[in-house]
Every structure is written in C-alpha cells, then in structure tokens.
N, C-alpha and C. Protein backbone atom coordinates (compact mmCIF):
# COMPACT_ATOMS: atom_id res chain seq x y z
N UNK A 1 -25.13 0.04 -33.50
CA UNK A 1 -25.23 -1.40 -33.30
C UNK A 1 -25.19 -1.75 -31.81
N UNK A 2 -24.77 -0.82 -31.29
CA UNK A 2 -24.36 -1.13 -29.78
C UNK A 2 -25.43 -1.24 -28.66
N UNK A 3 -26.83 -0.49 -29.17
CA UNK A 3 -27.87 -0.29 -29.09
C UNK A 3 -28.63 -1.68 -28.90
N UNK A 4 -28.21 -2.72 -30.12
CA UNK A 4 -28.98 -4.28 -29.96
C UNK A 4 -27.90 -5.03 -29.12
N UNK A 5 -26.74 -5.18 -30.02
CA UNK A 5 -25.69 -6.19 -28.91
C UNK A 5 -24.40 -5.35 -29.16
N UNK A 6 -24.23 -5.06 -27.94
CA UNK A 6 -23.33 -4.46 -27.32
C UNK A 6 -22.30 -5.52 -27.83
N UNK A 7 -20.80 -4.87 -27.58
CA UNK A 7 -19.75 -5.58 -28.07
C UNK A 7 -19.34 -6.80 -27.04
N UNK A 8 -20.14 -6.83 -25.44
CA UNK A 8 -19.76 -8.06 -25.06
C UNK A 8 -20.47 -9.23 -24.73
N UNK A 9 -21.78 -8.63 -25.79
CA UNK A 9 -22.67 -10.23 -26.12
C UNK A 9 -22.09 -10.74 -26.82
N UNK A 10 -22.65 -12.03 -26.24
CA UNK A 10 -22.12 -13.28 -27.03
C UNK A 10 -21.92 -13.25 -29.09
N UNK A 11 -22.91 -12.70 -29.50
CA UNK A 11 -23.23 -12.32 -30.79
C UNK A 11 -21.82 -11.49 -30.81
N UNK A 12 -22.36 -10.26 -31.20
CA UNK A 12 -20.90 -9.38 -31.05
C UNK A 12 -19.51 -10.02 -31.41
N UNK A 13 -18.79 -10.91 -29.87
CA UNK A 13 -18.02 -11.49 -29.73
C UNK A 13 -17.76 -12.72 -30.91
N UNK A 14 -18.58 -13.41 -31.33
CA UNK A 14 -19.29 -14.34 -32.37
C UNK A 14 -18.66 -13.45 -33.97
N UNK A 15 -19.07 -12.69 -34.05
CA UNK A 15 -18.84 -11.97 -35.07
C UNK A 15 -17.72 -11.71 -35.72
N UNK A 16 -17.03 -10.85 -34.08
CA UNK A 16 -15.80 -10.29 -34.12
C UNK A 16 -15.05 -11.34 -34.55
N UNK A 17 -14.98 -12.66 -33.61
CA UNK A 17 -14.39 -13.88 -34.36
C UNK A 17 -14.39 -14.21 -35.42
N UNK A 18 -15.50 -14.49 -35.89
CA UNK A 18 -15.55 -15.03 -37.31
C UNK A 18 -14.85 -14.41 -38.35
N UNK A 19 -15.11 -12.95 -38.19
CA UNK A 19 -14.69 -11.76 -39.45
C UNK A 19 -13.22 -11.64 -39.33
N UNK A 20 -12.58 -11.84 -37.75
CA UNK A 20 -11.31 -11.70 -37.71
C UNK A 20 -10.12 -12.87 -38.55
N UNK A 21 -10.94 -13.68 -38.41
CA UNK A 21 -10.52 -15.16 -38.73
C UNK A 21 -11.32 -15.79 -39.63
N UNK A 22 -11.79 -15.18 -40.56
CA UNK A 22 -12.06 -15.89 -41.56
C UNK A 22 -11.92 -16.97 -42.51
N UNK A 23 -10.39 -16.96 -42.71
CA UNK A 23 -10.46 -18.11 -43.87
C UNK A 23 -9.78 -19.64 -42.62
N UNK A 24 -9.47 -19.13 -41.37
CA UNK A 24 -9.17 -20.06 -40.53
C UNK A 24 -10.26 -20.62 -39.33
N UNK A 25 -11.43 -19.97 -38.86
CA UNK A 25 -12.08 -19.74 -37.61
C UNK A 25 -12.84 -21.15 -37.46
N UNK A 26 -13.17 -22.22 -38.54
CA UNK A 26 -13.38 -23.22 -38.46
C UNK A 26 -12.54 -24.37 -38.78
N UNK A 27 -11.17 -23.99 -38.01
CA UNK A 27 -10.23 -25.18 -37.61
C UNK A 27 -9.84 -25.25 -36.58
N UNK A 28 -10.17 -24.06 -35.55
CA UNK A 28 -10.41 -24.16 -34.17
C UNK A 28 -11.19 -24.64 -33.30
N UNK A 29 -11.56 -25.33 -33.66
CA UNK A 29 -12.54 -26.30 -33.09
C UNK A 29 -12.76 -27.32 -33.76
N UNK A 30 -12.79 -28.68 -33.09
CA UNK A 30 -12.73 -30.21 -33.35
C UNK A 30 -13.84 -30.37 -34.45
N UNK A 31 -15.27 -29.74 -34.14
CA UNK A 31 -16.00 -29.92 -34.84
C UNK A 31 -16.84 -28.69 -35.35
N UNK A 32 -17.65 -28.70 -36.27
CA UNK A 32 -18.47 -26.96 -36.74
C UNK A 32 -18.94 -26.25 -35.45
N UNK A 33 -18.91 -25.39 -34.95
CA UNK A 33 -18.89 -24.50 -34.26
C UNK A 33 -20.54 -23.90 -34.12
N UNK A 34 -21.71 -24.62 -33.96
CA UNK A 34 -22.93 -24.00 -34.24
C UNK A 34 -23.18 -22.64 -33.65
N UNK A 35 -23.10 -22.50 -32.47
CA UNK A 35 -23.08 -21.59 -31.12
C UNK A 35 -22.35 -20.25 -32.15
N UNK A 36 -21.31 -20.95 -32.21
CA UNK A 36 -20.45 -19.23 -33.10
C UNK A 36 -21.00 -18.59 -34.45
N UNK A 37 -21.17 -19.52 -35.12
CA UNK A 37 -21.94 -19.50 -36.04
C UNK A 37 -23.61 -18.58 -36.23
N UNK A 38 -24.25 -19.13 -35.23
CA UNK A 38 -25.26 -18.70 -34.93
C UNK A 38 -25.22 -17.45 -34.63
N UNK A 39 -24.84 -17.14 -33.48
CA UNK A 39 -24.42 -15.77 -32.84
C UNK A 39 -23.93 -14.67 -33.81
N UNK A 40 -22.66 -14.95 -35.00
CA UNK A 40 -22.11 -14.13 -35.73
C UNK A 40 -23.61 -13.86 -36.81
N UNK A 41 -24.57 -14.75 -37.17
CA UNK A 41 -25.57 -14.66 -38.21
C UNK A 41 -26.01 -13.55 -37.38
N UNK A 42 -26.80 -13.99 -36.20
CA UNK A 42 -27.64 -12.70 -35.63
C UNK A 42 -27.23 -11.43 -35.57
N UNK A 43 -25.80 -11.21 -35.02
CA UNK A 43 -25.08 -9.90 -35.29
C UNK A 43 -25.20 -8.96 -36.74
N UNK A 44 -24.72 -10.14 -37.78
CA UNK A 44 -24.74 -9.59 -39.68
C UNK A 44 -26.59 -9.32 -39.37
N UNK A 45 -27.05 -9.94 -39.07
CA UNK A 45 -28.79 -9.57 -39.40
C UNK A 45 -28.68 -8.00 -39.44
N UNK A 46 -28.58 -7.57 -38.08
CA UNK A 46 -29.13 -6.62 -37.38
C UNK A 46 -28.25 -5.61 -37.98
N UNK A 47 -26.96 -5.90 -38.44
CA UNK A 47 -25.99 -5.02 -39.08
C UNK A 47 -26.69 -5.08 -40.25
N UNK A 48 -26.84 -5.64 -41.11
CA UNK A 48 -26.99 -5.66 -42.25
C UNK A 48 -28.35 -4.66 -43.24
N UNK A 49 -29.20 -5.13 -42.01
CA UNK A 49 -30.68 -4.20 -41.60
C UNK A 49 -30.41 -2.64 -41.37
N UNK A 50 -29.59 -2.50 -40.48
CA UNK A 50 -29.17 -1.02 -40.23
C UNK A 50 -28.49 -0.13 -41.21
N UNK A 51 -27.81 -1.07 -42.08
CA UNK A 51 -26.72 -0.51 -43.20
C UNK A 51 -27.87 0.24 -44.13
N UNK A 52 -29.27 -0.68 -44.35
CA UNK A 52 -30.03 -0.30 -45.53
C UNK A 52 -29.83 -1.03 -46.74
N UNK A 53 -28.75 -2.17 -46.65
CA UNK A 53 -28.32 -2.57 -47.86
C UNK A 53 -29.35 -3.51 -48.07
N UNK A 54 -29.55 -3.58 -49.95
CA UNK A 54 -30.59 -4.36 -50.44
C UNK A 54 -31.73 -4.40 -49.71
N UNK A 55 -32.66 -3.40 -48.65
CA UNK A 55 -33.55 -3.82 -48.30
C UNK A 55 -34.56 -2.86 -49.26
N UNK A 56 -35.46 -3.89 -50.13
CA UNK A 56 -36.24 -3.22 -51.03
C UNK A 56 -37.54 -2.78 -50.84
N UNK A 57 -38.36 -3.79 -49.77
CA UNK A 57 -39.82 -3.93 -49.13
C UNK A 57 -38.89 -3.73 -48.12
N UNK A 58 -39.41 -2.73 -47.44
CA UNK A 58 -39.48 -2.11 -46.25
C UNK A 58 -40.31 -3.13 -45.17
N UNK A 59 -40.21 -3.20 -44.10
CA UNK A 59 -41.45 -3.96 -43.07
C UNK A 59 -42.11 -2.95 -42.22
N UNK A 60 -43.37 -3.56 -42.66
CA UNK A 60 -44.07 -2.31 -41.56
C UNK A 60 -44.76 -2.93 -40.06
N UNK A 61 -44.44 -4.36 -40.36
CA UNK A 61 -45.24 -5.05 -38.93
C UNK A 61 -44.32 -5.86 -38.16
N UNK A 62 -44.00 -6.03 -36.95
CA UNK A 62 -43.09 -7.00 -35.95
C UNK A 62 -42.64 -8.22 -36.86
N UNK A 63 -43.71 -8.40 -37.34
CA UNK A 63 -43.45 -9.75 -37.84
C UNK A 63 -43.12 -9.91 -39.20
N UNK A 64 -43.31 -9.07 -39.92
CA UNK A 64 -42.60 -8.73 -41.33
C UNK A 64 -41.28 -8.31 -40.51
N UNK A 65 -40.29 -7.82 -40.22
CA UNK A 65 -39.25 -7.53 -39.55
C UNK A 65 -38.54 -8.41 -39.44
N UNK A 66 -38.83 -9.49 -38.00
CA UNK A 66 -38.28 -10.84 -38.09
C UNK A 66 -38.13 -11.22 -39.46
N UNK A 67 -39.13 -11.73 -40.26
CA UNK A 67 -39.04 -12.56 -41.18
C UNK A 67 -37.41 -11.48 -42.21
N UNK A 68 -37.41 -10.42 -42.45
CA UNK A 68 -36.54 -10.24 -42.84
C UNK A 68 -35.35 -10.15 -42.31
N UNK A 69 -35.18 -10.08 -40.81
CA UNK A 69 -33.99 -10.24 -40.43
C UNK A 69 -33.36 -11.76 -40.27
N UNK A 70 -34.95 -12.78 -40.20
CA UNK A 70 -34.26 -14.01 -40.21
C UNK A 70 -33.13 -14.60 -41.38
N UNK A 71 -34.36 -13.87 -42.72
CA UNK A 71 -33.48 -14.18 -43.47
C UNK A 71 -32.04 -13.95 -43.88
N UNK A 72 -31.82 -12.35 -43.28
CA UNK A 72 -30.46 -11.98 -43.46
C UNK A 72 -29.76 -13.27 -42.34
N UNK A 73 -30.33 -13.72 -41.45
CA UNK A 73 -29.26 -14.49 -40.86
C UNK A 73 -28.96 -15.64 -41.08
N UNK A 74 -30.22 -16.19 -41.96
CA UNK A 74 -30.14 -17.48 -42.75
C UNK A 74 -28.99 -17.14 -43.61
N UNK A 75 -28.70 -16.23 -44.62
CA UNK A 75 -28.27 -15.90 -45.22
C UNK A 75 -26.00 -15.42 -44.84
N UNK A 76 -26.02 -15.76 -44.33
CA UNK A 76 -25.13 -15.66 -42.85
C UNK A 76 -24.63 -16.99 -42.71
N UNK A 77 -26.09 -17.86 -42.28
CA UNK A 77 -25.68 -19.64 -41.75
C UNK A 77 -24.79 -20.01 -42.97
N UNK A 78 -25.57 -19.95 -44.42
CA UNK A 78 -25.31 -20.90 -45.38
C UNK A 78 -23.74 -19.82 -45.87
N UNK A 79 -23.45 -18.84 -45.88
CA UNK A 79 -22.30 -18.58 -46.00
C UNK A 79 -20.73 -18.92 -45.51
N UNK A 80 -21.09 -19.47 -43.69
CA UNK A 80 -20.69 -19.69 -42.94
C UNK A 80 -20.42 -21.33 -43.06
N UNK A 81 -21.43 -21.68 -44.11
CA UNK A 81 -21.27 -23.47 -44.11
C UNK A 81 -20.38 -23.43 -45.31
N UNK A 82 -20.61 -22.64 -46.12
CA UNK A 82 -19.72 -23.01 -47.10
C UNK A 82 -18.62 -22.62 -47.41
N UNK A 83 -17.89 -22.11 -46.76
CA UNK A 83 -16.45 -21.90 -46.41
C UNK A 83 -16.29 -22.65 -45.03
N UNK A 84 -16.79 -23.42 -44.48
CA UNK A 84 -16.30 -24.62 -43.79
C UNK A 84 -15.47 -25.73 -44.16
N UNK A 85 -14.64 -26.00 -43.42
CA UNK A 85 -14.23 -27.36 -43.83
C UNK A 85 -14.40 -28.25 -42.89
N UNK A 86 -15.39 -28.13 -41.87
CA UNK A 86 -16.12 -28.95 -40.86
C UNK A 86 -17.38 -29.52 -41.28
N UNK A 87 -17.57 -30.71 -41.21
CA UNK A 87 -18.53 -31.41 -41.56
C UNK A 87 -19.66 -30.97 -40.59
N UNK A 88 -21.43 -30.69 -41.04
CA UNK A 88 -22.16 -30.32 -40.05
C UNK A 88 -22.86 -31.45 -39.53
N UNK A 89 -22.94 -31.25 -38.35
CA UNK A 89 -23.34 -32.31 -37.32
C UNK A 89 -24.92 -32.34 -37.74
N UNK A 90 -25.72 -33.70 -38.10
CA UNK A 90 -27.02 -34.02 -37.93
C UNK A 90 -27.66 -32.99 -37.26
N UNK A 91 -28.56 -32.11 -37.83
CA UNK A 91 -29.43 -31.17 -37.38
C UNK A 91 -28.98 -29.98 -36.70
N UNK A 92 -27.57 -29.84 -37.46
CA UNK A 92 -27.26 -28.38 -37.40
C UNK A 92 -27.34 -27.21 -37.47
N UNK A 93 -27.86 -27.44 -38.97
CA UNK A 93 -28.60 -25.82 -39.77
C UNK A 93 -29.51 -25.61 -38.73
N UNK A 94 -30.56 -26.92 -38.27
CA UNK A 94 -32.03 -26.46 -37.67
C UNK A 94 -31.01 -26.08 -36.65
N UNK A 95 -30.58 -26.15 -35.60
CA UNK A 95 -29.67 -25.67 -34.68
C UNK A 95 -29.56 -23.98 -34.62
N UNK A 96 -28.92 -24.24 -35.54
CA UNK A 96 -28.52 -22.55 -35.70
C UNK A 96 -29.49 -21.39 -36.50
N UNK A 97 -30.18 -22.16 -36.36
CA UNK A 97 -31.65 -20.97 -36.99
C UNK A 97 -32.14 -21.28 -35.91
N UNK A 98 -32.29 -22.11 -35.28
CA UNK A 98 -33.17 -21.46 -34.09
C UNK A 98 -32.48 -21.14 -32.96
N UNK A 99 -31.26 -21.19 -32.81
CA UNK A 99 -30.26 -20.21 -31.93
C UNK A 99 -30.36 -18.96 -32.08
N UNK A 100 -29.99 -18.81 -34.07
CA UNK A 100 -30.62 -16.96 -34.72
C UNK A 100 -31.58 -16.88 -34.32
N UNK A 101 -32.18 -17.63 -34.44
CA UNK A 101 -33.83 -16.46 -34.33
C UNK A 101 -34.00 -16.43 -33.29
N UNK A 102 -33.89 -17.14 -32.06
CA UNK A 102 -33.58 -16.86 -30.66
C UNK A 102 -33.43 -15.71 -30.27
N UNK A 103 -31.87 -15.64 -30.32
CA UNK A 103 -31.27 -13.95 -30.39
C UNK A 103 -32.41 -12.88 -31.17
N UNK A 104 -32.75 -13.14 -32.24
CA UNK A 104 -33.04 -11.80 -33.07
C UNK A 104 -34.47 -11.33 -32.55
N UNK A 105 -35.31 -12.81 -31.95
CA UNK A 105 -36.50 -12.11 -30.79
C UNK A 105 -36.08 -11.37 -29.64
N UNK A 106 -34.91 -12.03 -29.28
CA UNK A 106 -34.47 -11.23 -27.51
C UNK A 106 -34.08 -9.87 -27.60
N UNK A 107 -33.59 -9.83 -28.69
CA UNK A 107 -33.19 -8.42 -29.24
C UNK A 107 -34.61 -7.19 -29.58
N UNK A 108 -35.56 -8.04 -30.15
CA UNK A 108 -36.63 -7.29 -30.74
C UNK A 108 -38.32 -7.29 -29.41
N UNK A 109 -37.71 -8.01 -28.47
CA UNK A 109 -38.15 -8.02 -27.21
C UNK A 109 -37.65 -6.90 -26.23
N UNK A 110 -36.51 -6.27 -26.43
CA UNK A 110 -35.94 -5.51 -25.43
C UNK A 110 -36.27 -4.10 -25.65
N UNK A 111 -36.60 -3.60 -24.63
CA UNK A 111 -37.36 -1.89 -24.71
C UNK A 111 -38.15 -1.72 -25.73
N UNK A 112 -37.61 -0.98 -26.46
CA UNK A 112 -38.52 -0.14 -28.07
C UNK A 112 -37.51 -0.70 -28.97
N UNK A 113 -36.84 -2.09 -28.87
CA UNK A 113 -36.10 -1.88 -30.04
C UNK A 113 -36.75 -2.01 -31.84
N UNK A 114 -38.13 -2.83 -31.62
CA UNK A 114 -38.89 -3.61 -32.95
C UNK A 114 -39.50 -2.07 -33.48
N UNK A 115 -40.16 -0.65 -32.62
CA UNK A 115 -40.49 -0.10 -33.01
C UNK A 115 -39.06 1.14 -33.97
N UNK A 116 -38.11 0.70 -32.94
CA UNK A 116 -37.27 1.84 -33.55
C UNK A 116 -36.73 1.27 -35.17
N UNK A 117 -36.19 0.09 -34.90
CA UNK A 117 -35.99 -0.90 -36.19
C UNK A 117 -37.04 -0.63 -37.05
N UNK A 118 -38.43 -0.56 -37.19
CA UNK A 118 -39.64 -0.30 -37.58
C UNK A 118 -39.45 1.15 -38.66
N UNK A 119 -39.27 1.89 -37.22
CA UNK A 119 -39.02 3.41 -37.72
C UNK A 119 -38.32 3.77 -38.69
N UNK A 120 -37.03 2.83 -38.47
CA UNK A 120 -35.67 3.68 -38.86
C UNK A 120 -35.99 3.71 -40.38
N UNK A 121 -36.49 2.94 -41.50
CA UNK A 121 -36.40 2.89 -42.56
C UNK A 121 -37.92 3.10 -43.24
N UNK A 122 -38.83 3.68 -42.34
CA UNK A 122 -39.90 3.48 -43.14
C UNK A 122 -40.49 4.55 -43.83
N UNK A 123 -40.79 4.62 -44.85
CA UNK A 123 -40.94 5.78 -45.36
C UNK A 123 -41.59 7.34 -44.85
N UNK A 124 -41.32 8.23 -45.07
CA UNK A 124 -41.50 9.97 -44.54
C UNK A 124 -43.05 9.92 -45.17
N UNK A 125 -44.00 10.46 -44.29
CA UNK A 125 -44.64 10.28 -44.04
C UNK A 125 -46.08 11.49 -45.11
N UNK A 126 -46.63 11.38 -45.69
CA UNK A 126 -47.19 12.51 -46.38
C UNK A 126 -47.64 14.09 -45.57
N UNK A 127 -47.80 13.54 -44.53
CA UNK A 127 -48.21 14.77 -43.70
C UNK A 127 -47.02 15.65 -42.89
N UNK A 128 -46.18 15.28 -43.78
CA UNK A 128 -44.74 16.32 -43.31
C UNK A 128 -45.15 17.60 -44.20
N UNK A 129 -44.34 18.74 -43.48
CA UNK A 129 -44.71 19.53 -44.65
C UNK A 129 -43.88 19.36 -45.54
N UNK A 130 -44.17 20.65 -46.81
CA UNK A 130 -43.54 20.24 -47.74
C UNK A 130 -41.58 20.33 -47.98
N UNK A 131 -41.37 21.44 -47.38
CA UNK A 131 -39.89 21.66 -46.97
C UNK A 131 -39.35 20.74 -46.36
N UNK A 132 -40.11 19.54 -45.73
CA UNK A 132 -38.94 18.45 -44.99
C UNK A 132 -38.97 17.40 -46.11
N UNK A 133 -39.78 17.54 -47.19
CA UNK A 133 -40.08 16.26 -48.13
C UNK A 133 -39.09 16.55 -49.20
N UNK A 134 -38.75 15.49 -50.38
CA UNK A 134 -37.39 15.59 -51.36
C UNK A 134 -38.60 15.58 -52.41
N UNK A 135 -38.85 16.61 -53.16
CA UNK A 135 -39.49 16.81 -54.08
C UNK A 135 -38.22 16.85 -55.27
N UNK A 136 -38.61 16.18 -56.66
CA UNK A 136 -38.46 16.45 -57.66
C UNK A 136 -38.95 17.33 -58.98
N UNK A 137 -38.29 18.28 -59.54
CA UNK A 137 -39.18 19.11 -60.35
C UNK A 137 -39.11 18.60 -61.85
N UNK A 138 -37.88 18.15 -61.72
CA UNK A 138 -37.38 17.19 -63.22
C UNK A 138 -38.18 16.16 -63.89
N UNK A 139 -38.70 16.76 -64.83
CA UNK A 139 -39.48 15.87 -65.47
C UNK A 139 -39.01 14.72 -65.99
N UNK A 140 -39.36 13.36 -66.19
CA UNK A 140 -39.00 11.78 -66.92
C UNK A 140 -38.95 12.71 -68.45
N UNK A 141 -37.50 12.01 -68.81
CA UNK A 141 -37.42 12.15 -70.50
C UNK A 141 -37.62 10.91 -71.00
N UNK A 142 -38.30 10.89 -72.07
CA UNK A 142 -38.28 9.60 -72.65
C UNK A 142 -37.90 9.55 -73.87
C-alpha cells in the first residue's frame, strides 16, 4: 500500500483516523468532516483493490480501473455517512467524490502505478507454459 499513499499522505493519515476512531471520529469536529472522509474513501479504494476482495470483472483498461476503484470509494463515502451523526453540508457527497476521485487519478497518474494495478490481477496469460499454469485434471461430477 505504501507504494500508492505512503503512511504520511493525507489519505493514509485520513484512514488511520477514521478506523482508529470509529464509532467517535465524527464528533470531533463541529461539522461532517468532508476532507477526512474523502481521503479515508481513497485509501479503502486502493486497499480494497489490492486485497482482491469481491473483485469479480477484472479491469483491463485505465478507465475500467478508475471506474472500479471509484466505486469502492463511493462505497466508503456512503458508509462513512451513515454512521454519522453530523448532518451533511449542501453538496457534500458531490464534495467528496470529487476529492476521491481526485486522489485516486493522482495516484493512477504517478509512475507505472495504473499499469501495475492493471497487472496485478489480470489473468495468466495462455502463452505461459504449461508448468506455470493451474491445470485441473478432475473431471465436473454431475
């Protein structure tokens, strides 16, 4: 993980907060916290992506990528709203999706990270030989 945001980006830091302080992290502050909020989504994206969890369609293009990491961070916002007990300020959500997705381009802008993200999960390739491939000999019973 340290690879996209290091532990003393803002994200990261965002995260660490939130997860540390969970059932309290939005009574520290007067009002919903978009900025933190935001930041901790983009972090879970990129974590969440790396774990492998639930990702069923694979992405094979930049932009299939985003779209699934946005969603993991959408997915993040509305979690984050609803264990609030801060009312969200007029045009918040839009706020913090485009704070996430902010981050999750700057991230997928930097060196090789969109190709390695790309890489990491996409399927082995037919022209491996056959000893690096997971063949099954077990036939389907029905």
């Amino acid at each position: 993980m340290d690879r996209f945001l290091a532990p003393n980006t803002s994200e990261a830091i965002a995260h660490s907060h939130l997860t540390q302080n969970w059932f309290t992290w939005d009574q520290d502050h007067p009002s919903f916290n978009e900025t933190l909020v935001a930041g901790c989504a983009s972090y879970q994206a990129f974590n969440r992506y790396l774990s492998d969890s639930d990702l069923f369609i694979v992405p094979r293009t930049r932009s299939e990528l985003q779209s699934v990491l946005r969603r993991y961070a959408y997915d993040s916002i509305h979690n984050a709203i609803s264990v609030s007990r801060q009312t969200l300020q007029p045009g918040g959500y839009s706020r913090m999706c485009m704070l996430a997705e902010k981050s999750i381009r700057n991230v997928l802008n930097t060196n090789d990270n969109t190709e390695f993200l790309l890489a990491l999960h996409a399927p082995k390739s037919a022209s491996q030989p056959t000893s690096e491939r997971t063949i099954s000999s077990a036939g389907i019973r029905t």
